[in-house]
PDB file of N, CA and C in Angstrom:
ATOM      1  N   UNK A   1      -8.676   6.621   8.098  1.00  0.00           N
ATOM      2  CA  UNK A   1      -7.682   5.565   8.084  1.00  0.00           C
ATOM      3  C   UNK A   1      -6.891   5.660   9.382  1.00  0.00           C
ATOM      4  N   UNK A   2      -6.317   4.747   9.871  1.00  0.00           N
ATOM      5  CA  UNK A   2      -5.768   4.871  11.342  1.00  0.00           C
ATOM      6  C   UNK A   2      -4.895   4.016  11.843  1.00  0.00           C
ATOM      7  N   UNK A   3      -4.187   2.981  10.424  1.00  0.00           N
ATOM      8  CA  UNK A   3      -3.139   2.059  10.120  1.00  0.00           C
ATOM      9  C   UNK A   3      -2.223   3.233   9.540  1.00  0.00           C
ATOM     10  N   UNK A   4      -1.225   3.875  10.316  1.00  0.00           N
ATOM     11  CA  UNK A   4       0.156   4.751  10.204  1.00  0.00           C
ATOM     12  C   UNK A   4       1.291   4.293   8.692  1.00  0.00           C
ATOM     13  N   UNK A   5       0.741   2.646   8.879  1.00  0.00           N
ATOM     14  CA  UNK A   5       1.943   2.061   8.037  1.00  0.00           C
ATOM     15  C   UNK A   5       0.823   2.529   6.485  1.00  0.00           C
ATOM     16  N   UNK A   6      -0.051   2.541   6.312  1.00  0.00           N
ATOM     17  CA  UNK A   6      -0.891   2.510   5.045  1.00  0.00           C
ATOM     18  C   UNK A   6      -0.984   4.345   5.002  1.00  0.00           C
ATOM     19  N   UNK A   7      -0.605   4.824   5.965  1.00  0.00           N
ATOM     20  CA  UNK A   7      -0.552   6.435   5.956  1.00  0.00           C
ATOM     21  C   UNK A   7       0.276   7.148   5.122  1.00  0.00           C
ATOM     22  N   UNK A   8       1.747   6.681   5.739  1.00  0.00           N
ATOM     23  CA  UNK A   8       2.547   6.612   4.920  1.00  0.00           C
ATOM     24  C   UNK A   8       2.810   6.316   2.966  1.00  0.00           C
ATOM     25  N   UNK A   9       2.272   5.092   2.833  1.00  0.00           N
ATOM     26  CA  UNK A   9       1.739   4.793   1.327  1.00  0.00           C
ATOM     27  C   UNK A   9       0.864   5.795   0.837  1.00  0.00           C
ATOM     28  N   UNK A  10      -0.184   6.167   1.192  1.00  0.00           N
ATOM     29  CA  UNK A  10      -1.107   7.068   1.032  1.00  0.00           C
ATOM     30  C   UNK A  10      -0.586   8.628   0.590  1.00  0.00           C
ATOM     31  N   UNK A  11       0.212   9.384   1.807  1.00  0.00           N
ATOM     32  CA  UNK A  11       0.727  10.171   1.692  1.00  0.00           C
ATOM     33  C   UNK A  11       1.777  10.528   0.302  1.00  0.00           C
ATOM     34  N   UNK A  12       2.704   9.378   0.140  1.00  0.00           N
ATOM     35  CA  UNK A  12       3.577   9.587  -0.897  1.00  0.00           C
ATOM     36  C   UNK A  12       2.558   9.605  -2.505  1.00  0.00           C
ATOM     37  N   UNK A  13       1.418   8.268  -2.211  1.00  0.00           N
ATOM     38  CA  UNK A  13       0.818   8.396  -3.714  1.00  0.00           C
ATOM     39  C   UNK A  13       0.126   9.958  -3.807  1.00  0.00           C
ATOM     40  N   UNK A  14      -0.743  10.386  -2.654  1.00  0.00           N
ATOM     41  CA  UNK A  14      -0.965  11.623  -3.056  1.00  0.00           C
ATOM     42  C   UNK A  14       0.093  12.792  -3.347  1.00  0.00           C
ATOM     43  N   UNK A  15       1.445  12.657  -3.113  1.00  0.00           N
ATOM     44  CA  UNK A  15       2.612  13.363  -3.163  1.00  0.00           C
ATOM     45  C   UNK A  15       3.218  13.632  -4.640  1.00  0.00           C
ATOM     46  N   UNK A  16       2.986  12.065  -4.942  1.00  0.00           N
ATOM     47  CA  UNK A  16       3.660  11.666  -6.653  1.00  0.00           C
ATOM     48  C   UNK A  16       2.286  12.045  -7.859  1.00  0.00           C
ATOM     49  N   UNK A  17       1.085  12.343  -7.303  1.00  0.00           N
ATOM     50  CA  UNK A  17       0.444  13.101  -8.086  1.00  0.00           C
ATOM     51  C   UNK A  17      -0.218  11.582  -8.934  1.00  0.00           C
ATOM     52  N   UNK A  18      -0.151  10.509  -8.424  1.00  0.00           N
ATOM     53  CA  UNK A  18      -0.204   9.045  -8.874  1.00  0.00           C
ATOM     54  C   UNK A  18      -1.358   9.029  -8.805  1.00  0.00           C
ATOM     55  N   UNK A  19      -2.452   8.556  -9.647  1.00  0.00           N
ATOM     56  CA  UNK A  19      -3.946   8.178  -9.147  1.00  0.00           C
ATOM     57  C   UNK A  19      -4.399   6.846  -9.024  1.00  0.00           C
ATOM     58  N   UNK A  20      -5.016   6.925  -7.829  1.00  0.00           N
ATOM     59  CA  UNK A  20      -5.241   5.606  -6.909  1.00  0.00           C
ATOM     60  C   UNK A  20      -6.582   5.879  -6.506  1.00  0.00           C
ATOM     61  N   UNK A  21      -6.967   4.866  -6.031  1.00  0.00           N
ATOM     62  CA  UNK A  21      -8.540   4.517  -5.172  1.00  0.00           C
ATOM     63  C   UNK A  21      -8.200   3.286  -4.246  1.00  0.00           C
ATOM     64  N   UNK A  22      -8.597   4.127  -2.883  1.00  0.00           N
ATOM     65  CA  UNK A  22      -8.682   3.245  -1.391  1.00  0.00           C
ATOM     66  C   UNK A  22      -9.219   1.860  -1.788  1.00  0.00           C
ATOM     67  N   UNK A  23      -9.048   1.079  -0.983  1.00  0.00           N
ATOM     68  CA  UNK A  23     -10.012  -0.329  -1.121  1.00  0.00           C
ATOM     69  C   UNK A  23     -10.375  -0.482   0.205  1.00  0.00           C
ATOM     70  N   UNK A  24      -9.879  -1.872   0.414  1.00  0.00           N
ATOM     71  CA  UNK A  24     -10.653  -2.467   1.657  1.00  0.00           C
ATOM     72  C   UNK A  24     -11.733  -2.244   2.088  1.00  0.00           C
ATOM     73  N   UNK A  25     -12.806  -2.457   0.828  1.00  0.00           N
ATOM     74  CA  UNK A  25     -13.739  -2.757   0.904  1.00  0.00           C
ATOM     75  C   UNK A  25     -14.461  -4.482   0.784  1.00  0.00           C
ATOM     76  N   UNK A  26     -15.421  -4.782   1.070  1.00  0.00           N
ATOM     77  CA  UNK A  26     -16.159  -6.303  -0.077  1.00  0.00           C
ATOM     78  C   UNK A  26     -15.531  -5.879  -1.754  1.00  0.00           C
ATOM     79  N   UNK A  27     -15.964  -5.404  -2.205  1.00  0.00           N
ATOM     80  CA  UNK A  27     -15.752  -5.033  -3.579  1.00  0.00           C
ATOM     81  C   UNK A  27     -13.818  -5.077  -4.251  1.00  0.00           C
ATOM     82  N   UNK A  28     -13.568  -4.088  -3.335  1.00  0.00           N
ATOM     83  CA  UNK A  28     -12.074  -3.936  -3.429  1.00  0.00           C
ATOM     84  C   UNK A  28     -10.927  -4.241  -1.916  1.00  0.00           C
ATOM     85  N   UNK A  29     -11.090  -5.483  -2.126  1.00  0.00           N
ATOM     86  CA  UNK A  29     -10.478  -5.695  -0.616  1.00  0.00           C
ATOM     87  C   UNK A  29      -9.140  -5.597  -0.262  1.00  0.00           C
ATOM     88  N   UNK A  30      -7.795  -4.346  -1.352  1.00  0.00           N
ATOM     89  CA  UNK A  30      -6.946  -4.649  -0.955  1.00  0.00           C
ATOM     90  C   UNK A  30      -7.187  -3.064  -0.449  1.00  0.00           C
ATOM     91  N   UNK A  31      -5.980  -2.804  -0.475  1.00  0.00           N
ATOM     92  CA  UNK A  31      -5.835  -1.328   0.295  1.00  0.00           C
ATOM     93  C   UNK A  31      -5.778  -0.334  -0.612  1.00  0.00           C
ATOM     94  N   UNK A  32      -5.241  -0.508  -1.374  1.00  0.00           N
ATOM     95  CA  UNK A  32      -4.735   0.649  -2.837  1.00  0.00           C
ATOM     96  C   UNK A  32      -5.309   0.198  -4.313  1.00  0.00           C
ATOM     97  N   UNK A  33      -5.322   1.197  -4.986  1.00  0.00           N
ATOM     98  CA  UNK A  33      -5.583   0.413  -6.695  1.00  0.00           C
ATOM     99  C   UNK A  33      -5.375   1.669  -7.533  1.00  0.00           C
ATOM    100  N   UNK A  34      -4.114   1.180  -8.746  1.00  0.00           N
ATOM    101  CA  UNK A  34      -3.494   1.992  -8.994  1.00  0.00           C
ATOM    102  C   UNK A  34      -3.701   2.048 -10.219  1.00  0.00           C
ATOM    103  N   UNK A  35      -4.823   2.853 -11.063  1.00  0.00           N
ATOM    104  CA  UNK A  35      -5.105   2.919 -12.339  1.00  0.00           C
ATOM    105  C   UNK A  35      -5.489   1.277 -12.770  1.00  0.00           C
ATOM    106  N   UNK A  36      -6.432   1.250 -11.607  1.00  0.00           N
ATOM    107  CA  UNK A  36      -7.552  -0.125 -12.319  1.00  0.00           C
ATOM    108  C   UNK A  36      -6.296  -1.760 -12.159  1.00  0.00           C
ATOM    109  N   UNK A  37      -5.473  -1.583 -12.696  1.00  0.00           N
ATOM    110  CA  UNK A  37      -4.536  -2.947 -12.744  1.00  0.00           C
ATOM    111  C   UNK A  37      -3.630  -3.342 -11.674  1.00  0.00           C
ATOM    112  N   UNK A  38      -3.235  -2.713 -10.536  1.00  0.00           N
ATOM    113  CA  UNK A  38      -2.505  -3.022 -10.149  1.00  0.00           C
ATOM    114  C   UNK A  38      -2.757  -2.358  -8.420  1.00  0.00           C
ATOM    115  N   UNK A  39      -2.606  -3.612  -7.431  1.00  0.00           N
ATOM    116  CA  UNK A  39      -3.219  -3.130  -6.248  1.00  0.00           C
ATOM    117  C   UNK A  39      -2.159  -3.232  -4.791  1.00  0.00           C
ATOM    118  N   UNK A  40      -2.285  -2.417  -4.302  1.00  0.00           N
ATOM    119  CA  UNK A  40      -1.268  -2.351  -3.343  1.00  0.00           C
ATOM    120  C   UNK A  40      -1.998  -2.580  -2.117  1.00  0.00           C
ATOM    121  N   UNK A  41      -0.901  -3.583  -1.364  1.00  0.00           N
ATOM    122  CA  UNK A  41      -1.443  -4.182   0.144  1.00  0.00           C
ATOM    123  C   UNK A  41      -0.419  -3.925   0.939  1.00  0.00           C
ATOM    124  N   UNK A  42      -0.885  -3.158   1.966  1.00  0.00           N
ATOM    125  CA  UNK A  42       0.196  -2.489   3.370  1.00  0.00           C
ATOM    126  C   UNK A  42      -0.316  -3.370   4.569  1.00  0.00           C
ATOM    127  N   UNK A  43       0.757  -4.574   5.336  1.00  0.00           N
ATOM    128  CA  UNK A  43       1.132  -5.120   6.518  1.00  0.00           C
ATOM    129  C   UNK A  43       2.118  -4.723   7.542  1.00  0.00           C
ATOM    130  N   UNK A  44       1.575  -4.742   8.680  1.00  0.00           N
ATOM    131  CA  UNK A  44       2.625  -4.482   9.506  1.00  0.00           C
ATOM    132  C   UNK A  44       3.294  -5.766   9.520  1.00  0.00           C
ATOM    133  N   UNK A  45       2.757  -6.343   8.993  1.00  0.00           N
ATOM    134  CA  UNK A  45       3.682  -8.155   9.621  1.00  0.00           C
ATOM    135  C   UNK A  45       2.989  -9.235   8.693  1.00  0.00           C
ATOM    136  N   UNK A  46       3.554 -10.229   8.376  1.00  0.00           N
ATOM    137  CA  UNK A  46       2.742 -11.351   7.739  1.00  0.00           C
ATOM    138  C   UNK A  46       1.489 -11.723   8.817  1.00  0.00           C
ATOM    139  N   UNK A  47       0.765 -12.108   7.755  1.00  0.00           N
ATOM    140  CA  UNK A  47      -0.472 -12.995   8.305  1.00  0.00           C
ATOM    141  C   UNK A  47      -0.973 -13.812   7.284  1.00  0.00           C
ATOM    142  N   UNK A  48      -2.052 -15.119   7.712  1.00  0.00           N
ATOM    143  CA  UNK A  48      -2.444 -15.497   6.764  1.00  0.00           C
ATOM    144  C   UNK A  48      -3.481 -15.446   5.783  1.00  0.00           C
ATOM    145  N   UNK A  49      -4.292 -14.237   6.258  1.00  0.00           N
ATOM    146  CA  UNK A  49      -5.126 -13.068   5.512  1.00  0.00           C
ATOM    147  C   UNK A  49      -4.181 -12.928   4.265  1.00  0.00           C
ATOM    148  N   UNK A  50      -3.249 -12.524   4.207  1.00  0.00           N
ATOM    149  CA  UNK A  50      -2.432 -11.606   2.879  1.00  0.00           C
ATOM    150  C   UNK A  50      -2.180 -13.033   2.135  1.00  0.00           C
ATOM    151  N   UNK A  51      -1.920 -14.171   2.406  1.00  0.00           N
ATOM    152  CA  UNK A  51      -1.948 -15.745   1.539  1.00  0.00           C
ATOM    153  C   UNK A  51      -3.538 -15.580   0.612  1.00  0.00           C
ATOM    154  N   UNK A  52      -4.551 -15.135   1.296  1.00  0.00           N
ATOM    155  CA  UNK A  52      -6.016 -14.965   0.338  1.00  0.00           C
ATOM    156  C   UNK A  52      -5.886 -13.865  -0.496  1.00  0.00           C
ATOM    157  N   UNK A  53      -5.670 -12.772  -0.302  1.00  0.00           N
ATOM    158  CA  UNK A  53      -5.821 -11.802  -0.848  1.00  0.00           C
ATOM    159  C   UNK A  53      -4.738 -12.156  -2.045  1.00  0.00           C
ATOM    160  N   UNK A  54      -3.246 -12.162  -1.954  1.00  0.00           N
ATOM    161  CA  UNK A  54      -2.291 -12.709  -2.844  1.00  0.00           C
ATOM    162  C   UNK A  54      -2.758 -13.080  -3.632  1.00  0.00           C
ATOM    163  N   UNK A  55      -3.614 -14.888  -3.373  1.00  0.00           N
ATOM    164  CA  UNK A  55      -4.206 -15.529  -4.217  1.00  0.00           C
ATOM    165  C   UNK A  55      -5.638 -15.260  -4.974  1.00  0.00           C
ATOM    166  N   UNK A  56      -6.557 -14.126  -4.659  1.00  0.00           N
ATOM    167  CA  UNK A  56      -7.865 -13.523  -5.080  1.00  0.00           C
ATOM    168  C   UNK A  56      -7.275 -12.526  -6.186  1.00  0.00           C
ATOM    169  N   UNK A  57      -5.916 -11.852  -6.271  1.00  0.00           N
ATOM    170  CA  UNK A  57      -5.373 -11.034  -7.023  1.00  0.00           C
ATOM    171  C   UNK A  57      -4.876 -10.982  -8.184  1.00  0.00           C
ATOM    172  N   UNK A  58      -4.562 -10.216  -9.019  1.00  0.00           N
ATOM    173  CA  UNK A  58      -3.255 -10.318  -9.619  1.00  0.00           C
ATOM    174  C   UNK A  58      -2.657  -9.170  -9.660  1.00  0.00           C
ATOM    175  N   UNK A  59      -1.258  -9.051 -10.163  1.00  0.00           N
ATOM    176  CA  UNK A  59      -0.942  -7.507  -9.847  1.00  0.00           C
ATOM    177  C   UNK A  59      -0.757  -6.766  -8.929  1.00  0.00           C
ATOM    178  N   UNK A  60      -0.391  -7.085  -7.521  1.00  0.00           N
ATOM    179  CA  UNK A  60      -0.015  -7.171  -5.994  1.00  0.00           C
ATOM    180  C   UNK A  60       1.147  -6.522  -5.665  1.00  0.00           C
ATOM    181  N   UNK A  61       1.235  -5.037  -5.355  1.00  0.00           N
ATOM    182  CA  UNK A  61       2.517  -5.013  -4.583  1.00  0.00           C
ATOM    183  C   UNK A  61       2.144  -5.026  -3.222  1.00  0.00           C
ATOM    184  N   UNK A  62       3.116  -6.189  -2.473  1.00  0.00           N
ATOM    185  CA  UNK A  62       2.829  -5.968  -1.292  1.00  0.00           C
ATOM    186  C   UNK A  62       4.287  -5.359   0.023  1.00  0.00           C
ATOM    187  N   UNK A  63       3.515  -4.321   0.710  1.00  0.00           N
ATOM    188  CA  UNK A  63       4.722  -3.598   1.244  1.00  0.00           C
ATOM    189  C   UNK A  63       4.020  -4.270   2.754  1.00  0.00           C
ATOM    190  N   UNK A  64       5.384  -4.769   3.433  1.00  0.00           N
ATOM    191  CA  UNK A  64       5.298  -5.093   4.938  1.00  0.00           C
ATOM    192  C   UNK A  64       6.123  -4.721   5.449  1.00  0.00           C
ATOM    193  N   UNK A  65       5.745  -4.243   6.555  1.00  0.00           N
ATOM    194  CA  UNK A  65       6.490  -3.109   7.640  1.00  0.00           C
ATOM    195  C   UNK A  65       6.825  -1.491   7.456  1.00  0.00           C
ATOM    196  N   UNK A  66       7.412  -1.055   8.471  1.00  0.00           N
ATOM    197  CA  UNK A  66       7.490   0.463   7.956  1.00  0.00           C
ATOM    198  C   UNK A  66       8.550   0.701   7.714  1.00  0.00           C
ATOM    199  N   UNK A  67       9.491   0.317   7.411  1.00  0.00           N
ATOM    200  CA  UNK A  67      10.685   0.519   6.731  1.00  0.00           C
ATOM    201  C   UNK A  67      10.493   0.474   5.169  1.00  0.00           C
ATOM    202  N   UNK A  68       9.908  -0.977   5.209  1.00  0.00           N
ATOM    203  CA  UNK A  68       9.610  -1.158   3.439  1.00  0.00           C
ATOM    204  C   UNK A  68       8.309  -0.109   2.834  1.00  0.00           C
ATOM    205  N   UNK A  69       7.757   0.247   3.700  1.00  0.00           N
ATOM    206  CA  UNK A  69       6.617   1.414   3.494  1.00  0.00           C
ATOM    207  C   UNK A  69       7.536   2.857   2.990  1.00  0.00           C
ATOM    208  N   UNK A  70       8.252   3.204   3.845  1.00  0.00           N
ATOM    209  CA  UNK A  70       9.318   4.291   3.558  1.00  0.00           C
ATOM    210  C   UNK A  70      10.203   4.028   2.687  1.00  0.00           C
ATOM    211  N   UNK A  71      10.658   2.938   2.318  1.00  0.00           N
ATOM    212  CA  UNK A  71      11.432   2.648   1.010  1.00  0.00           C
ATOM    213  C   UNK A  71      10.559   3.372   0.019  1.00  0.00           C
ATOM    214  N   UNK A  72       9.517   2.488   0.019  1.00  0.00           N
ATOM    215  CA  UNK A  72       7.978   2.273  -1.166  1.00  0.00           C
ATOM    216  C   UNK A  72       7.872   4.343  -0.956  1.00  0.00           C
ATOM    217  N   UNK A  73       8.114   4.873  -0.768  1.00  0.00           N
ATOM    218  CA  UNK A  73       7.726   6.201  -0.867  1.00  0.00           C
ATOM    219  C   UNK A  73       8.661   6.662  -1.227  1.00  0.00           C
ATOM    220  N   UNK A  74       9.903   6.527  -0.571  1.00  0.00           N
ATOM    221  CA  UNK A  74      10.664   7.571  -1.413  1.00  0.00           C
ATOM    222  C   UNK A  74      11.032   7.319  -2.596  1.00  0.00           C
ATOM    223  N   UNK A  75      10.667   5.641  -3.486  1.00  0.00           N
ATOM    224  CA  UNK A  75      10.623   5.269  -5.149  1.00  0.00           C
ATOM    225  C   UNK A  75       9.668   6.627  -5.325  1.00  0.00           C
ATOM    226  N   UNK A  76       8.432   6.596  -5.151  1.00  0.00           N
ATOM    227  CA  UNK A  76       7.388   7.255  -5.464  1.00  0.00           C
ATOM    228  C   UNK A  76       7.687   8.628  -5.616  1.00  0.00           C
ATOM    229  N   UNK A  77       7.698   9.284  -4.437  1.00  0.00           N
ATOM    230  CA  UNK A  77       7.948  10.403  -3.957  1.00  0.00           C
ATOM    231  C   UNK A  77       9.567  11.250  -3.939  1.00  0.00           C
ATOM    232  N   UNK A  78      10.112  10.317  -3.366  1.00  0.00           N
ATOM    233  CA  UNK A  78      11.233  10.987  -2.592  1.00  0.00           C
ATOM    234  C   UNK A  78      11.691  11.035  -1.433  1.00  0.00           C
ATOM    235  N   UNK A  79      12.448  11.194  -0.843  1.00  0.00           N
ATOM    236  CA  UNK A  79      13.385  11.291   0.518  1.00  0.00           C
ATOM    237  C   UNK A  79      11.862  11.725   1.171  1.00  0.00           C
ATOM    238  N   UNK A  80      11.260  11.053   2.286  1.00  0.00           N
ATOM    239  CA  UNK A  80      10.093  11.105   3.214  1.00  0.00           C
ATOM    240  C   UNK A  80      10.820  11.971   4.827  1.00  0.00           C
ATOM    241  N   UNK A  81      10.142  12.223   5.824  1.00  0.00           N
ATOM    242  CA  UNK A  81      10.390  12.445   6.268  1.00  0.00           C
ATOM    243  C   UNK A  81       9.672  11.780   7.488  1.00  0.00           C
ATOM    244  N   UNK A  82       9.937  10.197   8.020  1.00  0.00           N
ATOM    245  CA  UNK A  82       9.236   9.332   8.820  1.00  0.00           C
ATOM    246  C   UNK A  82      10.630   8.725   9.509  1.00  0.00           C
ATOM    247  N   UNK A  83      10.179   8.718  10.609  1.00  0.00           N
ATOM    248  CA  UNK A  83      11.337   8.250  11.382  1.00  0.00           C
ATOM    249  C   UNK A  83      10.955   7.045  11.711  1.00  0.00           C
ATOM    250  N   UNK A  84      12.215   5.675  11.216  1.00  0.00           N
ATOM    251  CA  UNK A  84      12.406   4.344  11.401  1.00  0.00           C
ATOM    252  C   UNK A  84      11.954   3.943  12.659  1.00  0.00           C
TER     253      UNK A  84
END
């Protein structure tokens, strides 16, 4: 993986002991999937890619930027240690 902002997400779910499976695949095209129902999509910025995916979904959290990425972790996790 080599998107920093989806690193971050990554890091905290493996932190919170949460079980997930990568996507962004054909099959699973968002980024995260969190016990089958519910799938998480990491943007650095809007685009109109994330308008398809939104609408191909249900059950979508979507985190954009790295601030809201570091929010989204320390719910999870806890106080992170990523500088703004």
């Amino acid at each position: 993986m080599s998107d920093p902002i989806e690193e971050i997400v990554e890091d905290a779910l493996k932190a919170s002991g949460m079980d997930y499976v990568r996507g962004d695949t054909n099959e699973m095209p968002l980024d995260f999937y969190l016990n089958g129902n519910v799938a998480i999509e990491v943007k650095q910025f809007h685009t109109p890619r994330i308008e398809r995916q939104m609408a191909a979904q249900e059950n979508v959290i979507v985190i954009q930027g790295r601030e809201a990425a570091i929010a989204f972790a320390s719910l999870v996790k806890g106080p992170m240690r990523y500088e703004i």
